[in-house]
C-alpha atoms as a PDB file:
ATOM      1  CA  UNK A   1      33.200  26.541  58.811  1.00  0.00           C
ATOM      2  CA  UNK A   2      30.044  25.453  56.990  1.00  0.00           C
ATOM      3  CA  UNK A   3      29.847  22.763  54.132  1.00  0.00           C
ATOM      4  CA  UNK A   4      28.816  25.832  52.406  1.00  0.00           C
ATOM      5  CA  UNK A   5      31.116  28.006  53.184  1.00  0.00           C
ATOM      6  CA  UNK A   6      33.910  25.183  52.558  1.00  0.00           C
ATOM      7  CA  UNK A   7      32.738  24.428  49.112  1.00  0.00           C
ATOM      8  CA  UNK A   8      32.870  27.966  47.748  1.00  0.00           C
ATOM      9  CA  UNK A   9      37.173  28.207  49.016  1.00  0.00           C
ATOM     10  CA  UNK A  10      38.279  28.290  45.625  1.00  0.00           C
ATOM     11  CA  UNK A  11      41.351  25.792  45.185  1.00  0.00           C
ATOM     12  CA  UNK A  12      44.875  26.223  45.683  1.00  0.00           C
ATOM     13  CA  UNK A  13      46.390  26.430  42.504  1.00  0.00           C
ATOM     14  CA  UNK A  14      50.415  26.199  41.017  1.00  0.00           C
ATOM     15  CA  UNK A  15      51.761  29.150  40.665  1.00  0.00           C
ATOM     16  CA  UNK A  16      52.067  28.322  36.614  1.00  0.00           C
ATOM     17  CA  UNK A  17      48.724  27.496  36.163  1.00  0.00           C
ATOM     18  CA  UNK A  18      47.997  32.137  37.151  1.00  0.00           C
ATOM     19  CA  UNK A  19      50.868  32.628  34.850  1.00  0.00           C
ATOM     20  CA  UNK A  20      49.246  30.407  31.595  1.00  0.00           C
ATOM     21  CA  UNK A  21      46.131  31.952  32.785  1.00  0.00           C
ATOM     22  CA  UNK A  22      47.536  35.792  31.905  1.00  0.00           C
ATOM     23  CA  UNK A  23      47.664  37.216  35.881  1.00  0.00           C
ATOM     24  CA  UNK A  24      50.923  39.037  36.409  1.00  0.00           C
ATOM     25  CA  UNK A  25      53.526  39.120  39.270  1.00  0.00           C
ATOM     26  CA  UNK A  26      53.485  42.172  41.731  1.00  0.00           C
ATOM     27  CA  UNK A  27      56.701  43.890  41.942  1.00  0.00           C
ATOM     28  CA  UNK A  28      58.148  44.598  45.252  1.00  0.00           C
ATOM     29  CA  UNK A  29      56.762  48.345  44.880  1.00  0.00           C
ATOM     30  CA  UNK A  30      53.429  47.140  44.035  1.00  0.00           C
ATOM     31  CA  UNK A  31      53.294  44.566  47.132  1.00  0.00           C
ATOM     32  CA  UNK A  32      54.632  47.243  49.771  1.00  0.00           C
ATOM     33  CA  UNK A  33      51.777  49.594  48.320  1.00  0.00           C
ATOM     34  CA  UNK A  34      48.976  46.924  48.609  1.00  0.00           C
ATOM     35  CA  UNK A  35      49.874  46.212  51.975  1.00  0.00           C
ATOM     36  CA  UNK A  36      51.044  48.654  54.449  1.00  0.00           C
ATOM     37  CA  UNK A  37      48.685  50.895  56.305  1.00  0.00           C
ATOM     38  CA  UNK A  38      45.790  48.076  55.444  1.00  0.00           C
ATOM     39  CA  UNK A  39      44.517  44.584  56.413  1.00  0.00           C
ATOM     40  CA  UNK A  40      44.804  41.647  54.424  1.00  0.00           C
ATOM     41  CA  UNK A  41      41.756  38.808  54.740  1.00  0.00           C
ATOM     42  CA  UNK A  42      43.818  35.518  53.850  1.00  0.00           C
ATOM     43  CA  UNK A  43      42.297  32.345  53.116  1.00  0.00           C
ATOM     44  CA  UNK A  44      44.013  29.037  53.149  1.00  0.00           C
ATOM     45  CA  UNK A  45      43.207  27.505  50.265  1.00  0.00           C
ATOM     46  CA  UNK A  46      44.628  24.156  50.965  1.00  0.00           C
ATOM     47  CA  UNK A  47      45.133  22.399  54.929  1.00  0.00           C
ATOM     48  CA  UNK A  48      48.134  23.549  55.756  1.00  0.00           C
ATOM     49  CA  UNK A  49      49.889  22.037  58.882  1.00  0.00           C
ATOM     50  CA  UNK A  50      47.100  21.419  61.238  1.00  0.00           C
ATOM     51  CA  UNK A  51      45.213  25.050  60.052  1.00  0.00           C
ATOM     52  CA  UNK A  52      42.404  23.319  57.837  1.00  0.00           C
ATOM     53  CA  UNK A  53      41.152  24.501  54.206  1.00  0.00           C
ATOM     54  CA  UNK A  54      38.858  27.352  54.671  1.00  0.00           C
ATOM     55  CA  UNK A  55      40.959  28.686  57.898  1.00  0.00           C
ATOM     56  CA  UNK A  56      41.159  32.785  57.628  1.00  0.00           C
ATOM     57  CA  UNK A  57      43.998  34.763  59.393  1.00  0.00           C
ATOM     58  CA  UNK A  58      43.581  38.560  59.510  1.00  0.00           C
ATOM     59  CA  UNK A  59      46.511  40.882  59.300  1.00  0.00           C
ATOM     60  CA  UNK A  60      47.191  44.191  59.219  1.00  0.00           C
ATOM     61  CA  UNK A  61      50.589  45.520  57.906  1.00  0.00           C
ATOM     62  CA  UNK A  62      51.665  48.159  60.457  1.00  0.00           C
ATOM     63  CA  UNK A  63      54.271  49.588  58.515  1.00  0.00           C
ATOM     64  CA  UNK A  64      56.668  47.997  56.193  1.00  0.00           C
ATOM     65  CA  UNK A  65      58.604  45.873  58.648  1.00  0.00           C
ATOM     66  CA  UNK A  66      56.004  44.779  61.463  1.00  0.00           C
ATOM     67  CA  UNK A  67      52.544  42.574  60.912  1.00  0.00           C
ATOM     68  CA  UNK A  68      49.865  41.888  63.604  1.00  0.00           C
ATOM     69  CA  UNK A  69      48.051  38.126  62.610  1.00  0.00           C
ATOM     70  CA  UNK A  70      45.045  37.318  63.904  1.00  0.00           C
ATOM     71  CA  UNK A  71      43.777  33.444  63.554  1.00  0.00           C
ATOM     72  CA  UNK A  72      39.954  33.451  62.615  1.00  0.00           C
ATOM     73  CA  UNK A  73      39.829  30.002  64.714  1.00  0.00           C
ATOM     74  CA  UNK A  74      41.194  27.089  66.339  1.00  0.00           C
ATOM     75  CA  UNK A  75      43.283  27.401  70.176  1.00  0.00           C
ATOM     76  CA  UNK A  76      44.774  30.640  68.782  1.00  0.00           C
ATOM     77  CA  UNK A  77      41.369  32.659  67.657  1.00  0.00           C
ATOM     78  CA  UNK A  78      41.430  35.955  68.355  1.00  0.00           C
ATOM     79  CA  UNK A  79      45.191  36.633  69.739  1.00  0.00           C
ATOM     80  CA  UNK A  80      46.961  38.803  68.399  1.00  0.00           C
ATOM     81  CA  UNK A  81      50.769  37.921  66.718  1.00  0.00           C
ATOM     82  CA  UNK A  82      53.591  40.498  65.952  1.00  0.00           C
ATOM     83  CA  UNK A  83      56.218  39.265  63.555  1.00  0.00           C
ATOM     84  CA  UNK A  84      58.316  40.724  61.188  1.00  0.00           C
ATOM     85  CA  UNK A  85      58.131  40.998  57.324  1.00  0.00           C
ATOM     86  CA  UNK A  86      60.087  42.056  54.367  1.00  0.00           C
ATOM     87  CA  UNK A  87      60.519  42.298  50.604  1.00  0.00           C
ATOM     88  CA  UNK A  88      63.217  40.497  48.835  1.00  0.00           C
ATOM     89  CA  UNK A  89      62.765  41.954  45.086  1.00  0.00           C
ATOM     90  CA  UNK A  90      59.419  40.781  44.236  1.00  0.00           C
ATOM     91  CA  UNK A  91      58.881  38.363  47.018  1.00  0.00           C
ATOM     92  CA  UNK A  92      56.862  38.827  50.209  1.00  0.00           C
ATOM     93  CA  UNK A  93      58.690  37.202  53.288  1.00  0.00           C
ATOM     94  CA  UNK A  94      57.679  36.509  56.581  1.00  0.00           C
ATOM     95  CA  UNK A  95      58.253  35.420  60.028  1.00  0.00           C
ATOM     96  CA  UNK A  96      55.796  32.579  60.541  1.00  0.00           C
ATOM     97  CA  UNK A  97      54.764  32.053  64.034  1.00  0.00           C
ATOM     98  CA  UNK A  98      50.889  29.988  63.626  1.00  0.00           C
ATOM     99  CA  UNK A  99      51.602  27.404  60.723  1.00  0.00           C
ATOM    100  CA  UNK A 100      54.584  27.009  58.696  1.00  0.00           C
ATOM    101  CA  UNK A 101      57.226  27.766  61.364  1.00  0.00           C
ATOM    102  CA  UNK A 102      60.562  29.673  60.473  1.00  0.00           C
ATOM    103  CA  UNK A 103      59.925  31.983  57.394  1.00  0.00           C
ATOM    104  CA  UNK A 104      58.930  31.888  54.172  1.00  0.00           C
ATOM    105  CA  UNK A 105      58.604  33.576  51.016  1.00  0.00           C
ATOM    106  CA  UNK A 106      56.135  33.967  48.505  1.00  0.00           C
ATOM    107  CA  UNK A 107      55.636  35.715  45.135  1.00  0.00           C
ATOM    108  CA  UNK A 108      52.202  37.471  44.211  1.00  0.00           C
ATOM    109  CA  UNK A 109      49.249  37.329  41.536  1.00  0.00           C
ATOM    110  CA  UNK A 110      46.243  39.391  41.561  1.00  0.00           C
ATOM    111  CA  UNK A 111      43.258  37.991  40.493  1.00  0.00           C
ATOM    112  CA  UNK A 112      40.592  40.081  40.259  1.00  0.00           C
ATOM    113  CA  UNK A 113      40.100  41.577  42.835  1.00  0.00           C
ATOM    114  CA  UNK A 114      41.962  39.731  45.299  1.00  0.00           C
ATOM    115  CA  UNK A 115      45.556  38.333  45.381  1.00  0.00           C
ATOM    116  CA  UNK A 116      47.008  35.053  45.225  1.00  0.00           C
ATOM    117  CA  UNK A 117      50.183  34.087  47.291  1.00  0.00           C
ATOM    118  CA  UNK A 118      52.636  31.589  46.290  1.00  0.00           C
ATOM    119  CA  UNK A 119      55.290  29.708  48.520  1.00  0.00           C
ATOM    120  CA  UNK A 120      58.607  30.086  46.822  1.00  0.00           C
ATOM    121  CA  UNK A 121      60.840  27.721  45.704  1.00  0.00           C
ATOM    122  CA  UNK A 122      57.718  25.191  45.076  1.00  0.00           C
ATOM    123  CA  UNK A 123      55.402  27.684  43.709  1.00  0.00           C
ATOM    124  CA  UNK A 124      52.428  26.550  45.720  1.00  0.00           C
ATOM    125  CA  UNK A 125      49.427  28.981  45.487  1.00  0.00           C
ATOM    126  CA  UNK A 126      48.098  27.898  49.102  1.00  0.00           C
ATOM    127  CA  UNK A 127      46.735  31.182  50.290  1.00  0.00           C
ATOM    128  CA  UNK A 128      44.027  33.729  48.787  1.00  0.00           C
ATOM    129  CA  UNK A 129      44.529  37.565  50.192  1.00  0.00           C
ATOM    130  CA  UNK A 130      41.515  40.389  49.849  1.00  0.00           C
ATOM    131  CA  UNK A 131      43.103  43.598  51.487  1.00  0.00           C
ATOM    132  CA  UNK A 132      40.791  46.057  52.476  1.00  0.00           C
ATOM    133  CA  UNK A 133      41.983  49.718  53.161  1.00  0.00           C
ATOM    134  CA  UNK A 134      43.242  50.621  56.685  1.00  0.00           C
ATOM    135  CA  UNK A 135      42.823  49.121  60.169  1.00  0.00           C
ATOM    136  CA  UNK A 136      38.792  48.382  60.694  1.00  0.00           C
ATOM    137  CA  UNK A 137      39.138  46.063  63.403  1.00  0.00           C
ATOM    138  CA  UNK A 138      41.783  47.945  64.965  1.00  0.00           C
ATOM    139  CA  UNK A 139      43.934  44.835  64.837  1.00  0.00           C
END
């Protein structure tokens, strides 16, 4: 990633700072909606593990119980990574198989146009999602 590129990754942010800022939750409904059927563009906003600020992941929600993930870089760029996912009330959860191990759950702000995910119980924003309609790069 450029120095350019790397200084326009917005922050991570706390998951109170998007509620004293006005952006609402996504329900579980609204989540499930968003995401199956289509690919989600998600930029880590912070390092996380040994994936770097800046580091994209693609992944396209099959169906509402199966993800593909596909690392932008590093050893893994490129492959393709089938795990499982799930709603639990208004939290996304997920198998994590790149960074993160084990699985994790995380609520949901949109911003704009794009979404913010943060890692429950600490309420980390870490990761920035912009979904885009479908499978494009037949991931």
């Amino acid at each position: 990633m450029s120095i350019a590129a790397h200084a326009q990754t917005p922050l991570a942010q706390k998951e109170a700072e998007l509620v004293v800022a006005g952006h609402k939750r996504l329900s579980g409904p609204e989540i499930s909606r968003t995401l199956v059927g289509n690919t989600a563009h998600v930029v880590f906003l912070a390092k996380v593990d040994d994936a770097p600020r800046g580091s994209v992941v693609r992944i396209y929600f099959r169906d509402a119980k199966v993800r593909v993930s596909v690392p932008g870089g590093g050893p893994n760029a490129g492959k393709k990574f089938e795990s499982n996912w799930w709603l639990e009330g208004d939290l996304l959860c997920a198998e994590q198989r790149l960074v993160m191990r084990g699985h994790t759950c995380a609520s949901t702000y949109r911003v704009e146009s794009s979404f913010y995910s943060c890692i429950q119980p600490g309420g980390d924003c870490r990761f920035l999602w912009r979904v885009v309609p479908g499978n494009p790069e037949n991931i």
